[in-house]
Protein backbone atom coordinates (compact mmCIF):
# COMPACT_ATOMS: atom_id res chain seq x y z
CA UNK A 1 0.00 0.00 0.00
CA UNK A 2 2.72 2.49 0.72
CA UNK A 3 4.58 1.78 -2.76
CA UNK A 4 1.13 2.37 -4.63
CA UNK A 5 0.68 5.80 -1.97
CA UNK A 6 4.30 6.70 -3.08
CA UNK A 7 3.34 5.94 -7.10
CA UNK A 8 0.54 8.08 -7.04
CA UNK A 9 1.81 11.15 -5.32
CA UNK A 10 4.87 11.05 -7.18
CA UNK A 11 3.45 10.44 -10.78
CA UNK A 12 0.70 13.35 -9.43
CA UNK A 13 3.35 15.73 -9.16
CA UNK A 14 5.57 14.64 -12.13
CA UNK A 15 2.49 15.43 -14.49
CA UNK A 16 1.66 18.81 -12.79
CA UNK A 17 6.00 19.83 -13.32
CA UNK A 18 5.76 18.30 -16.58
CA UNK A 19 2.94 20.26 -18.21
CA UNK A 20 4.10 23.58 -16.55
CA UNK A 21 7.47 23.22 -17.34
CA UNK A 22 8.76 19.90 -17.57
CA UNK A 23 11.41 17.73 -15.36
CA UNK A 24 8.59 15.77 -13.70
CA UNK A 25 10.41 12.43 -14.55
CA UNK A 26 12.97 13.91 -11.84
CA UNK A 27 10.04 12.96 -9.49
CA UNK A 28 8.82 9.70 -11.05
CA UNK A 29 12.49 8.85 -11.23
CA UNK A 30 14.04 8.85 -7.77
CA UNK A 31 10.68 7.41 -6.81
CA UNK A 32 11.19 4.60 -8.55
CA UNK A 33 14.60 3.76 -7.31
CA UNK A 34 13.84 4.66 -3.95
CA UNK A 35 11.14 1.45 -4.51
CA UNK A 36 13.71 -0.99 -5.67
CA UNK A 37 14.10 -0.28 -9.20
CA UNK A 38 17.57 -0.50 -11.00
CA UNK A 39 18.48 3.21 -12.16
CA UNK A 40 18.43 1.89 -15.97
CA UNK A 41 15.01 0.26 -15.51
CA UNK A 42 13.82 3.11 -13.56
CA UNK A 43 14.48 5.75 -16.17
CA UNK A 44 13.16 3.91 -18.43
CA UNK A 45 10.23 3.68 -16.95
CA UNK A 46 10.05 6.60 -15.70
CA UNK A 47 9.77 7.94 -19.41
CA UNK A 48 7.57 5.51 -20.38
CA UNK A 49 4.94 6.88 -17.71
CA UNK A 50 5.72 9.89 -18.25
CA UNK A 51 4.02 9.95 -22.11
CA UNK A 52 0.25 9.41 -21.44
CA UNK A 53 0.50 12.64 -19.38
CA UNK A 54 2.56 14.55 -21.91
CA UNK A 55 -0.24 13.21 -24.62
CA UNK A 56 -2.99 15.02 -22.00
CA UNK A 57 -0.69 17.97 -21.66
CA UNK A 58 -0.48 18.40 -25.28
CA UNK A 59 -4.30 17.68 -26.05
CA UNK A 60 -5.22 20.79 -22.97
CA UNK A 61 -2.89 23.19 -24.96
CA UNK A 62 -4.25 22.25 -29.02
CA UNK A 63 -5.61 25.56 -28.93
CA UNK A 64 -2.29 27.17 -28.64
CA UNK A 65 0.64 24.88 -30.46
CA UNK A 66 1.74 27.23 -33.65
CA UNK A 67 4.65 26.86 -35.34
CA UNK A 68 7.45 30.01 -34.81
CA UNK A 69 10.86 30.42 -35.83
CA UNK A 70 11.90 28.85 -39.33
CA UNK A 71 11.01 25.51 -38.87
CA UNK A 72 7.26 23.96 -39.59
CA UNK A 73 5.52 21.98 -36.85
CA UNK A 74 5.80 18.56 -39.09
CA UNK A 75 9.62 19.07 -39.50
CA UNK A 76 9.82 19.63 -35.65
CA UNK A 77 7.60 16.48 -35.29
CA UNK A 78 9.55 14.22 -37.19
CA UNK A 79 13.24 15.64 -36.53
CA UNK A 80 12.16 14.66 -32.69
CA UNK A 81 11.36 11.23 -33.91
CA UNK A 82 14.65 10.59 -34.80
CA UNK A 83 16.25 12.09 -32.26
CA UNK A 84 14.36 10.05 -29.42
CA UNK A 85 15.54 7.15 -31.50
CA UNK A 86 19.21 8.22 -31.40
CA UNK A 87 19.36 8.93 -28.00
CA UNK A 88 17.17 5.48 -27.04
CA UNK A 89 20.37 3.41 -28.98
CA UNK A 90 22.83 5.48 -27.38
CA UNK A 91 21.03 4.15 -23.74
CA UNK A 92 21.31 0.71 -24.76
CA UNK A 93 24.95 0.95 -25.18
CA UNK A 94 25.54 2.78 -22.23
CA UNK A 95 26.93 1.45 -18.85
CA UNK A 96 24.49 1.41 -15.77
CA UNK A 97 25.09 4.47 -14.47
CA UNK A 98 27.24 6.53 -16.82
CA UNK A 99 24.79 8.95 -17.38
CA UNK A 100 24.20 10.33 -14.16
CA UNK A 101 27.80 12.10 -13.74
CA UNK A 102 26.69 14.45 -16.70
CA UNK A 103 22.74 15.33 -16.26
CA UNK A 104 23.34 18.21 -13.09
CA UNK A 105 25.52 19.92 -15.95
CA UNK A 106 22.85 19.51 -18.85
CA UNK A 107 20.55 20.96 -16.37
CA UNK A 108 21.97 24.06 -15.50
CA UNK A 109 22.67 24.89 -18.91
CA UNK A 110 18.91 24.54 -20.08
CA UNK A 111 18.02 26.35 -16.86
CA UNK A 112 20.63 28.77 -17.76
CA UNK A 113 19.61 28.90 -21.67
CA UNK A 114 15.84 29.35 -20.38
CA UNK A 115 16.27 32.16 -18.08
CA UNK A 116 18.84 34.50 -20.72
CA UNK A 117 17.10 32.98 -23.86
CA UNK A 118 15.29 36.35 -24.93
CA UNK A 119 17.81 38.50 -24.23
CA UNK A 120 19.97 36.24 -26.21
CA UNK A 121 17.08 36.46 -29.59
CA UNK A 122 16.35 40.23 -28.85
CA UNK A 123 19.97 41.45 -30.31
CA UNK A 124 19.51 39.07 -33.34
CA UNK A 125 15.66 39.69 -34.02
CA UNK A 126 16.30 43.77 -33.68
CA UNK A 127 19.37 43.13 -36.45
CA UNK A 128 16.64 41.59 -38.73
CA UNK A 129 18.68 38.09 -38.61
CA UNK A 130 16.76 34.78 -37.92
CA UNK A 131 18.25 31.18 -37.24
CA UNK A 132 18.02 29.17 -39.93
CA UNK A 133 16.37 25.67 -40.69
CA UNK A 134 19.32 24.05 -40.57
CA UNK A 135 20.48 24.93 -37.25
CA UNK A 136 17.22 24.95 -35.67
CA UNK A 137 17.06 21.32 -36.93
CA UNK A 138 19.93 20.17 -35.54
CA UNK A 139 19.34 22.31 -31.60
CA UNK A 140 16.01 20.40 -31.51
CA UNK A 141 17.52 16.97 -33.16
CA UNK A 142 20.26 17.44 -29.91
CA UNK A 143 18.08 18.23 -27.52
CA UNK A 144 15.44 14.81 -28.45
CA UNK A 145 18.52 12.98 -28.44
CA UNK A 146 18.94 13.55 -24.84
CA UNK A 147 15.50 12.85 -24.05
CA UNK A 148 15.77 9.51 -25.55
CA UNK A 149 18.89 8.83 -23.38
CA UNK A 150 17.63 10.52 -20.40
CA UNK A 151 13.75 12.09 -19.91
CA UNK A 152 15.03 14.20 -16.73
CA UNK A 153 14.77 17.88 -17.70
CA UNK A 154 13.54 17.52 -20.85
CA UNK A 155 10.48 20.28 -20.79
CA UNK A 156 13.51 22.29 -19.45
CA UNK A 157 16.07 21.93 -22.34
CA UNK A 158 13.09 21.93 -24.97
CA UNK A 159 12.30 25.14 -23.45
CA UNK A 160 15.52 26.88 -24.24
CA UNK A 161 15.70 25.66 -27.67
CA UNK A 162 12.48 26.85 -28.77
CA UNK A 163 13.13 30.39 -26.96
CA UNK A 164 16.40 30.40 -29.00
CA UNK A 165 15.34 29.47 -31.94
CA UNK A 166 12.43 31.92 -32.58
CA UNK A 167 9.64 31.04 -30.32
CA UNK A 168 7.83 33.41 -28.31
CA UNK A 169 4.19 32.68 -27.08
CA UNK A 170 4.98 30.72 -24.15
CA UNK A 171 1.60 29.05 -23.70
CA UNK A 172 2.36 27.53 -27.68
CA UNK A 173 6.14 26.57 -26.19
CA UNK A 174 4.45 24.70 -23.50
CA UNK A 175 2.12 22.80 -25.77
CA UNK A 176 4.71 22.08 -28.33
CA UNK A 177 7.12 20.29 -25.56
CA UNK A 178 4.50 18.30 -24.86
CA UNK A 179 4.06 17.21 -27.83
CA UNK A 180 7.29 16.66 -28.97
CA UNK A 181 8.36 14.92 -25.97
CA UNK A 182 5.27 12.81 -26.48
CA UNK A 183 6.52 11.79 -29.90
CA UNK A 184 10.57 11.10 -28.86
CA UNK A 185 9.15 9.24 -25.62
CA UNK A 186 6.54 7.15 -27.72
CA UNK A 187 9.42 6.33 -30.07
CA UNK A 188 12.68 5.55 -27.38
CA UNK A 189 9.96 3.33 -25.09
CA UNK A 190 9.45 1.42 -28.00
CA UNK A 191 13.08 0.75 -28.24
CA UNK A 192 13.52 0.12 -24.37
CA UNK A 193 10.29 -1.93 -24.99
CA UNK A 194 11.96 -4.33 -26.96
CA UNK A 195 15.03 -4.71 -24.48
CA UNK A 196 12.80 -5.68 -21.81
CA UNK A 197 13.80 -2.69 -19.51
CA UNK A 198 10.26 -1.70 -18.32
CA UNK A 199 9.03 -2.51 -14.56
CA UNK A 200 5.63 -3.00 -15.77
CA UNK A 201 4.33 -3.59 -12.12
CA UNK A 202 5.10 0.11 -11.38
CA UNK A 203 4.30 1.26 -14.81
CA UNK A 204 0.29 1.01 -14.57
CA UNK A 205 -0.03 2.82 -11.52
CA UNK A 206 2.74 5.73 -12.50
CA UNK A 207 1.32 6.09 -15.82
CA UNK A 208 -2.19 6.51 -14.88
CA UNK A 209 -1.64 9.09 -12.61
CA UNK A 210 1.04 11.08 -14.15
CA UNK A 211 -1.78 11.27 -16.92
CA UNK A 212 -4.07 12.91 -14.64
CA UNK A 213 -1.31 15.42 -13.06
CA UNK A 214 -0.54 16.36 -16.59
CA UNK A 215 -4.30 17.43 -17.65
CA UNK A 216 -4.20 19.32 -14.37
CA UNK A 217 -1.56 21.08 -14.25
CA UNK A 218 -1.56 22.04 -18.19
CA UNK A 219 -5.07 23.85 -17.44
CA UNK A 220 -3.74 25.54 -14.30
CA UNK A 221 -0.66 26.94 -16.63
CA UNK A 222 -2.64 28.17 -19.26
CA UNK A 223 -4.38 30.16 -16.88
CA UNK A 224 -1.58 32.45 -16.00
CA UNK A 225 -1.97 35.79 -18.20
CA UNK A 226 1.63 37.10 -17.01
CA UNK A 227 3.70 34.60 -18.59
CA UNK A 228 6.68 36.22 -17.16
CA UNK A 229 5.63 34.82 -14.03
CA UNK A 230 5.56 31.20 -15.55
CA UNK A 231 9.12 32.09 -16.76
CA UNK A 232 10.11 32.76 -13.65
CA UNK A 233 8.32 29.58 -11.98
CA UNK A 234 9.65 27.59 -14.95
CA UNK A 235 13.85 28.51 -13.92
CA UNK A 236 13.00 28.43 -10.59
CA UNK A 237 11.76 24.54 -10.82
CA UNK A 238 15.52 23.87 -13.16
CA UNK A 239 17.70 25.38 -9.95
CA UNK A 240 15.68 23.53 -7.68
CA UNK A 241 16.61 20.33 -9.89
CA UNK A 242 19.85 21.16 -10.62
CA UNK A 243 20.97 21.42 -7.16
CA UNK A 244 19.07 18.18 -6.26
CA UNK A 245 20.52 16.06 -8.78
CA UNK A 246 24.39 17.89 -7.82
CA UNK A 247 23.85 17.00 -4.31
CA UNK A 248 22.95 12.97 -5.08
């Protein structure tokens, strides 16, 4: 009874950070290992649950997804396809815990990238210059890379890249993370799928509930009219993780 308590709270909460601003598998995950699930295993899973609520996310902001910058939303789609792919491969090849050395330092520089983004687009955009296609491509092919190796931070580092790339209506940011981290997720758990690397027992119960936390806290974001505040809330949750996952 306590492990299902624990699984519900912390899939609750990891749908609520995820819609707002994402790093909710930085819940689900240490919740999972704190159960008795391997790291690997519980990342994995941990991602896996983690895309019904990103789907709900996605669906509460439909009204709001638009595509910015030079890049159309299908090319953003299927770049993140590929990149989840990459990044699921790169897992499979990957020692235990390897990862887990490098993800404080990916987080604090998506927290870092989110915070200075627009002051980092306001001296191109007022010079008339725009980022191209091509480099676009490859910031958001990078960044699904890493969410198919590691889901932690995502929304975070998705974030950024969108801000830097041309994006500005943060409600449409939101929505698109959510959707493209539905699509890499759908596409890496596929891969981990195969492998046999999912705790299934813990999945149901995560999943479901991390759905619901999603919906929730996607309709509570989009009801903030001073999105500067949600910026603020938004860097606020990366230091939080950043230090956490420094201090481990």
């Amino acid at each position: 009874m306590l492990s299902i308590i624990i699984l519900v709270v912390a899939g609750l909460l990891a749908g609520m950070v995820n819609a707002i601003a994402g790093g909710g598998t930085l819940i689900s995950f240490p919740a999972l290992v704190w159960l008795g699930v391997p790291p690997i295993m519980a990342n994995v899973t941990a991602t896996l649950t983690a895309l019904p609520g990103y789907i709900g996310s996605a669906w509460a902001y439909r009204h709001d997804i638009a595509a910015e910058g030079s890049l159309r939303l299908r090319s953003i789609i299927v770049i993140a396809a590929f990149g989840g792919l990459a990044g699921a491969g790169l897992l499979l090849i990957t020692p235990g815990d390897a990862f887990v050395g490098i993800v404080p330092w990916l987080l604090l520089t998506a927290t870092l990238l989110f915070a200075v983004g627009p002051r980092l687009v306001e001296p191109v955009r007022a010079r008339g210059l725009t980022i191209g296609p091509g480099l676009s491509a490859f910031a958001i092919f990078l960044v699904a890379g890493y969410g198919g190796y590691f889901n932690g931070g995502l929304g975070i580092m998705l974030l950024a890249v969108f801000s830097l790339i041309g994006f500005q209506n943060l409600h449409g940011m939101n929505g698109l993370k959510n959707l493209h981290s539905a699509v890499l997720s759908l596409v890496s758990v596929t891969t981990y799928a195969t492998a046999g690397l999912i705790a299934w027992e813990s999945a149901a119960i995560l999943a479901i509930s991390t759905t619901i936390g999603g919906y929730i806290g996607a309709r509570q974001a989009r009801r903030i009219q001073h999105t500067e505040y949600l910026r603020a809330l938004i860097v606020g949750i990366g230091a939080s993780m950043t230090l956490v996952f420094f201090a481990i």
